[in-house]
Protein backbone atom coordinates (compact mmCIF):
# COMPACT_ATOMS: atom_id res chain seq x y z
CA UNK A 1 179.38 217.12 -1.79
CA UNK A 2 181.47 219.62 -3.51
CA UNK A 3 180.43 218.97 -7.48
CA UNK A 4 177.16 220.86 -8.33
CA UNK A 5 174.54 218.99 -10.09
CA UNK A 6 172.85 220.05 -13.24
CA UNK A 7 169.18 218.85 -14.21
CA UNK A 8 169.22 219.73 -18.17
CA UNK A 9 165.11 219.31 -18.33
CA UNK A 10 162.43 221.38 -16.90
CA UNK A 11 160.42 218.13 -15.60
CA UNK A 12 159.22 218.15 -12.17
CA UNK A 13 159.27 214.38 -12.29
CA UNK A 14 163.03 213.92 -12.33
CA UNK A 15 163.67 216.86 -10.14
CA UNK A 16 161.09 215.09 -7.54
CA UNK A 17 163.45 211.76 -8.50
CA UNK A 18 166.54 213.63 -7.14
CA UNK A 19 164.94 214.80 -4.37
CA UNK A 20 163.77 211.67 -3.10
CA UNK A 21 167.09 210.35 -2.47
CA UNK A 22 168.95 213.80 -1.17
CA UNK A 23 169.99 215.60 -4.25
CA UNK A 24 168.85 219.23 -5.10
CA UNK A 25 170.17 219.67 -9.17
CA UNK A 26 170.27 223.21 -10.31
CA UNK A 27 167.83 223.20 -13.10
CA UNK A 28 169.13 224.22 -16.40
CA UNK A 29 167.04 222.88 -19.48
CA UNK A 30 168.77 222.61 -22.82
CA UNK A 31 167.45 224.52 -25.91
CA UNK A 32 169.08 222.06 -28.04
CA UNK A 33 166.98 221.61 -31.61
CA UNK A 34 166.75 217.79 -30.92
CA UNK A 35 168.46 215.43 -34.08
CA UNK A 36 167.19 211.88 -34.08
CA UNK A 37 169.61 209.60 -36.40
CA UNK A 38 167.74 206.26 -35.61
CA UNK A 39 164.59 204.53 -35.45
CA UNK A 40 165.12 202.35 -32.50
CA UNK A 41 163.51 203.37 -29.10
CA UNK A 42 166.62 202.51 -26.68
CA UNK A 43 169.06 204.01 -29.37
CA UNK A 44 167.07 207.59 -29.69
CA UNK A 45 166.45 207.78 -25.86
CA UNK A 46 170.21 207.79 -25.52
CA UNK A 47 170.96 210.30 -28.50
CA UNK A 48 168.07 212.76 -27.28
CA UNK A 49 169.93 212.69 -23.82
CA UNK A 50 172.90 213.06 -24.98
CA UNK A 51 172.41 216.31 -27.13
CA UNK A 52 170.63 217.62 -23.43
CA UNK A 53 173.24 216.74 -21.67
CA UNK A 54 176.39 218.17 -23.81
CA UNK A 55 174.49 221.24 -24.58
CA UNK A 56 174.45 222.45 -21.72
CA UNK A 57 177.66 221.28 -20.01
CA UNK A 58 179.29 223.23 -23.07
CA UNK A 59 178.35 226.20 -20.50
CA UNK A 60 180.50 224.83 -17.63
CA UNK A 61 183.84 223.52 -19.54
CA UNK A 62 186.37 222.95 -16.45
CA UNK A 63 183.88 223.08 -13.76
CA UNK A 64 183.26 221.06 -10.84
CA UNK A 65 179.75 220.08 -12.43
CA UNK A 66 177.93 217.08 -13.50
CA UNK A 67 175.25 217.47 -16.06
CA UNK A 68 172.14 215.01 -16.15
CA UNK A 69 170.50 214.76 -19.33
CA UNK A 70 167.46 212.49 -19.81
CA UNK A 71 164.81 211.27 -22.26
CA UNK A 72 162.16 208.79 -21.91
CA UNK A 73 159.74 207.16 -24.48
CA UNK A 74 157.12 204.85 -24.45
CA UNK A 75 157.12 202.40 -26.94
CA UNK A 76 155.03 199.38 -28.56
CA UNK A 77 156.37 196.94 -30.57
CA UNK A 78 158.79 198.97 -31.72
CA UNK A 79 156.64 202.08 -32.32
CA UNK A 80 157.66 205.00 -30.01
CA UNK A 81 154.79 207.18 -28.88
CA UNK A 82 155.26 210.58 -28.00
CA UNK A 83 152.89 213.21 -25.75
CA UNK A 84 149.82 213.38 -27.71
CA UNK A 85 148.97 216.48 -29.53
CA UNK A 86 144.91 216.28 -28.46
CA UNK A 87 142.85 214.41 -26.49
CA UNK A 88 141.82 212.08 -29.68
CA UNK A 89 145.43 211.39 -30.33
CA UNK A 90 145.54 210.15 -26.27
CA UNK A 91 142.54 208.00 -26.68
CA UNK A 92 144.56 206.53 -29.61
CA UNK A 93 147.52 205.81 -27.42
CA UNK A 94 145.46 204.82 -24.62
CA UNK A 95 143.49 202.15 -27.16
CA UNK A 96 147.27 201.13 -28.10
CA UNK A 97 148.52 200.06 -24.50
CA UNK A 98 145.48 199.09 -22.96
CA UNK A 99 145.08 194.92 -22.01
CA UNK A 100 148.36 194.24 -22.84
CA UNK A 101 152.38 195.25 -22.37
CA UNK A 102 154.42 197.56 -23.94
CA UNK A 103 157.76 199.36 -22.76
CA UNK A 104 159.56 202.50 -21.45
CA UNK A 105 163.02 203.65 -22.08
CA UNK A 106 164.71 206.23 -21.06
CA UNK A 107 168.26 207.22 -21.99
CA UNK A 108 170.66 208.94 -19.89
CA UNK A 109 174.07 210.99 -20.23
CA UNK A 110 175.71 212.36 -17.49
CA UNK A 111 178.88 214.59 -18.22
CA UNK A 112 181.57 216.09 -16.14
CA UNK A 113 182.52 219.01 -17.24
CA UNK A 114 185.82 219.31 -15.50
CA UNK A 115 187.25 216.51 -17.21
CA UNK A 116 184.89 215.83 -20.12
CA UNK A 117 184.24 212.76 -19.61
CA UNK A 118 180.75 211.39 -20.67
CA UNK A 119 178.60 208.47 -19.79
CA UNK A 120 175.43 207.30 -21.27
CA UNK A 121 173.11 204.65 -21.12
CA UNK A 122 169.70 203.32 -21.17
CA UNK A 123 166.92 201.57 -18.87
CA UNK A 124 164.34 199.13 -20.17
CA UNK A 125 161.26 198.66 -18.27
CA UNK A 126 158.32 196.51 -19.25
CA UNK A 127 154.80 197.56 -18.24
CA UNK A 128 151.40 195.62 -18.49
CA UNK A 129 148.56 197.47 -18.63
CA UNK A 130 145.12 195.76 -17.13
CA UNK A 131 141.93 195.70 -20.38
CA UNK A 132 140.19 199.20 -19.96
CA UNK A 133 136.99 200.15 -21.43
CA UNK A 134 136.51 203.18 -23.89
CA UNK A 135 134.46 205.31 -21.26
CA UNK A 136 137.28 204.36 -18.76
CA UNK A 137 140.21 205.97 -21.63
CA UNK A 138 138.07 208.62 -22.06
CA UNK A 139 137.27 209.50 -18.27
CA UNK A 140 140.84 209.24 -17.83
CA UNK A 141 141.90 211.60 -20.88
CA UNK A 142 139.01 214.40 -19.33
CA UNK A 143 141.12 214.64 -16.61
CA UNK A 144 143.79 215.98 -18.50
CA UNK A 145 146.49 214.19 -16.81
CA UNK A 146 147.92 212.13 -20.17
CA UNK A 147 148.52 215.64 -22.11
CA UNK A 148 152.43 216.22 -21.14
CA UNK A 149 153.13 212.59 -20.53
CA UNK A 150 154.80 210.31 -22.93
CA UNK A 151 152.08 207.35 -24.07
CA UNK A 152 149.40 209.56 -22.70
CA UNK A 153 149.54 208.47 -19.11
CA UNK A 154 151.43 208.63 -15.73
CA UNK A 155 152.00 205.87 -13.66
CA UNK A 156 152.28 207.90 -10.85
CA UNK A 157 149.27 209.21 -11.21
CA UNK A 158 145.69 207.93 -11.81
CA UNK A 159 146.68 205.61 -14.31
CA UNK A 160 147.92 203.78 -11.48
CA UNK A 161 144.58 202.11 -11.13
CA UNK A 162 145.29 200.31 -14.37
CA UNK A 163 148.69 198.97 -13.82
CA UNK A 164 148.78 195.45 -13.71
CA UNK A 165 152.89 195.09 -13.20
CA UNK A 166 156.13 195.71 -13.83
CA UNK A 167 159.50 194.42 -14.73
CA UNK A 168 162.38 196.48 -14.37
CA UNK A 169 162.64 199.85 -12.51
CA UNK A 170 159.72 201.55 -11.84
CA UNK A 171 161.57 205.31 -11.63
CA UNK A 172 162.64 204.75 -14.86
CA UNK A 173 158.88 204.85 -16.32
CA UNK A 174 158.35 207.87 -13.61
CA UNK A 175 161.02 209.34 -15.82
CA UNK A 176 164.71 208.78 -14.11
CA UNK A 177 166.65 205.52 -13.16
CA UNK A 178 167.76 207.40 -10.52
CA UNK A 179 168.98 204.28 -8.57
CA UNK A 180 171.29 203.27 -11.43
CA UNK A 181 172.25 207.44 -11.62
CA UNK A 182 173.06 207.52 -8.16
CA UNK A 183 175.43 204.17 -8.83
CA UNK A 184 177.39 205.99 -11.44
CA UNK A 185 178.19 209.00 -9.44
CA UNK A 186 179.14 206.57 -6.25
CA UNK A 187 181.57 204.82 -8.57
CA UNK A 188 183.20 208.10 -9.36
CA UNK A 189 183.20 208.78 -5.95
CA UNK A 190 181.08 211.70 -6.33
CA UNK A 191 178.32 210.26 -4.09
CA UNK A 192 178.47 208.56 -0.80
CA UNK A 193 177.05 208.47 2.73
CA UNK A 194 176.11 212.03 2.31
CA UNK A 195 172.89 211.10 0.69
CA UNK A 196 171.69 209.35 4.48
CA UNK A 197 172.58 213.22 5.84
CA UNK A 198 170.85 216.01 6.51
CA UNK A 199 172.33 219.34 7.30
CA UNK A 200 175.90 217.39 7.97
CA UNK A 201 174.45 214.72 10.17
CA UNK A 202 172.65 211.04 10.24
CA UNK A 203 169.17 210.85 9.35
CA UNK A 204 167.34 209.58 12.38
């Protein structure tokens, strides 16, 4: 694969994403000041990554690069939550989702900054959380996992315990629809049999 891959965010979680199915981004976050113009979870997801994205392909104008930007929210009805600001603020979140379903989107812009093309869209996934007792949200917040994480958990993590399903794709809640990334780049013929490689030849 010839076309270098840019990660614009710092999050392990996406670069652990890429990883997983054979891609090593360079990782370049933006320092964009972020400008939300709407109030609509699936529309701000997409403008958010979109600002990451161009930002900091305006640093490789005719390369052979492809820029991934990303942003992911957690939203019920309607109401986006953020990373909480304090353990109270978690608990709040926590109190919000718990018992009953809510969703995650994340928006995503990749650009090429050889040609300047741009592509951006957005993945919906819908996540039901099992009833959880206060000393259960606050034994989870005192482990400090929910303080970087949009809605003040991980599903990855130990909040796993309280998932009761999913529909939709469960990367995108991790952080990156990475299946539906990797489908964009194949149709552009940027990806193929190359991620099933390793060092040049067939995985055993």
């Amino acid at each position: 694969m010839n076309t270098k891959i840019i990660l614009a965010s710092a999050s392990p979680r996406r670069r652990e994403l890429l990883h997983q199915v054979g891609l090593t981004p360079e990782i370049v976050p933006s320092q964009v000041e972020e400008v939300i113009t709407s109030t609509e979870p699936d529309q701000v997801v997409r403008e958010l990554s979109a600002q990451k994205a161009l930002d900091v392909a305006a640093g490789y104008k005719g390369q052979n690069v492809v820029v991934i930007g990303a942003d992911t929210v957690v939203a019920v009805d309607g109401k986006i939550l953020g990373k909480p600001k304090s353990r109270q603020e978690a608990l709040d979140m926590l109190g919000l989702i718990q018992g009953r379903q809510h969703q995650v989107y994340t928006g995503v812009t990749l650009v090429f900054a050889g040609t300047g093309e741009q592509c951006t869209f957005g993945e919906q996934t819908d996540v039901q959380v099992f009833s959880m007792e206060r000393q259960q949200m606050e034994a989870y917040v005192a482990t400090g996992e929910p303080m970087d994480k949009a809605g003040a958990y991980g599903i990855q993590g130990r909040f796993a315990a309280y998932i009761q399903g999913i529909s939709g794709d469960y990367n995108n809640v991790v952080g990156l629809p990475v299946g539906r990334v990797c489908q964009e780049l194949m149709t552009r013929g940027i990806l193929g049999e190359e991620l099933f490689c390793q060092d040049g030849s067939p995985v055993a």
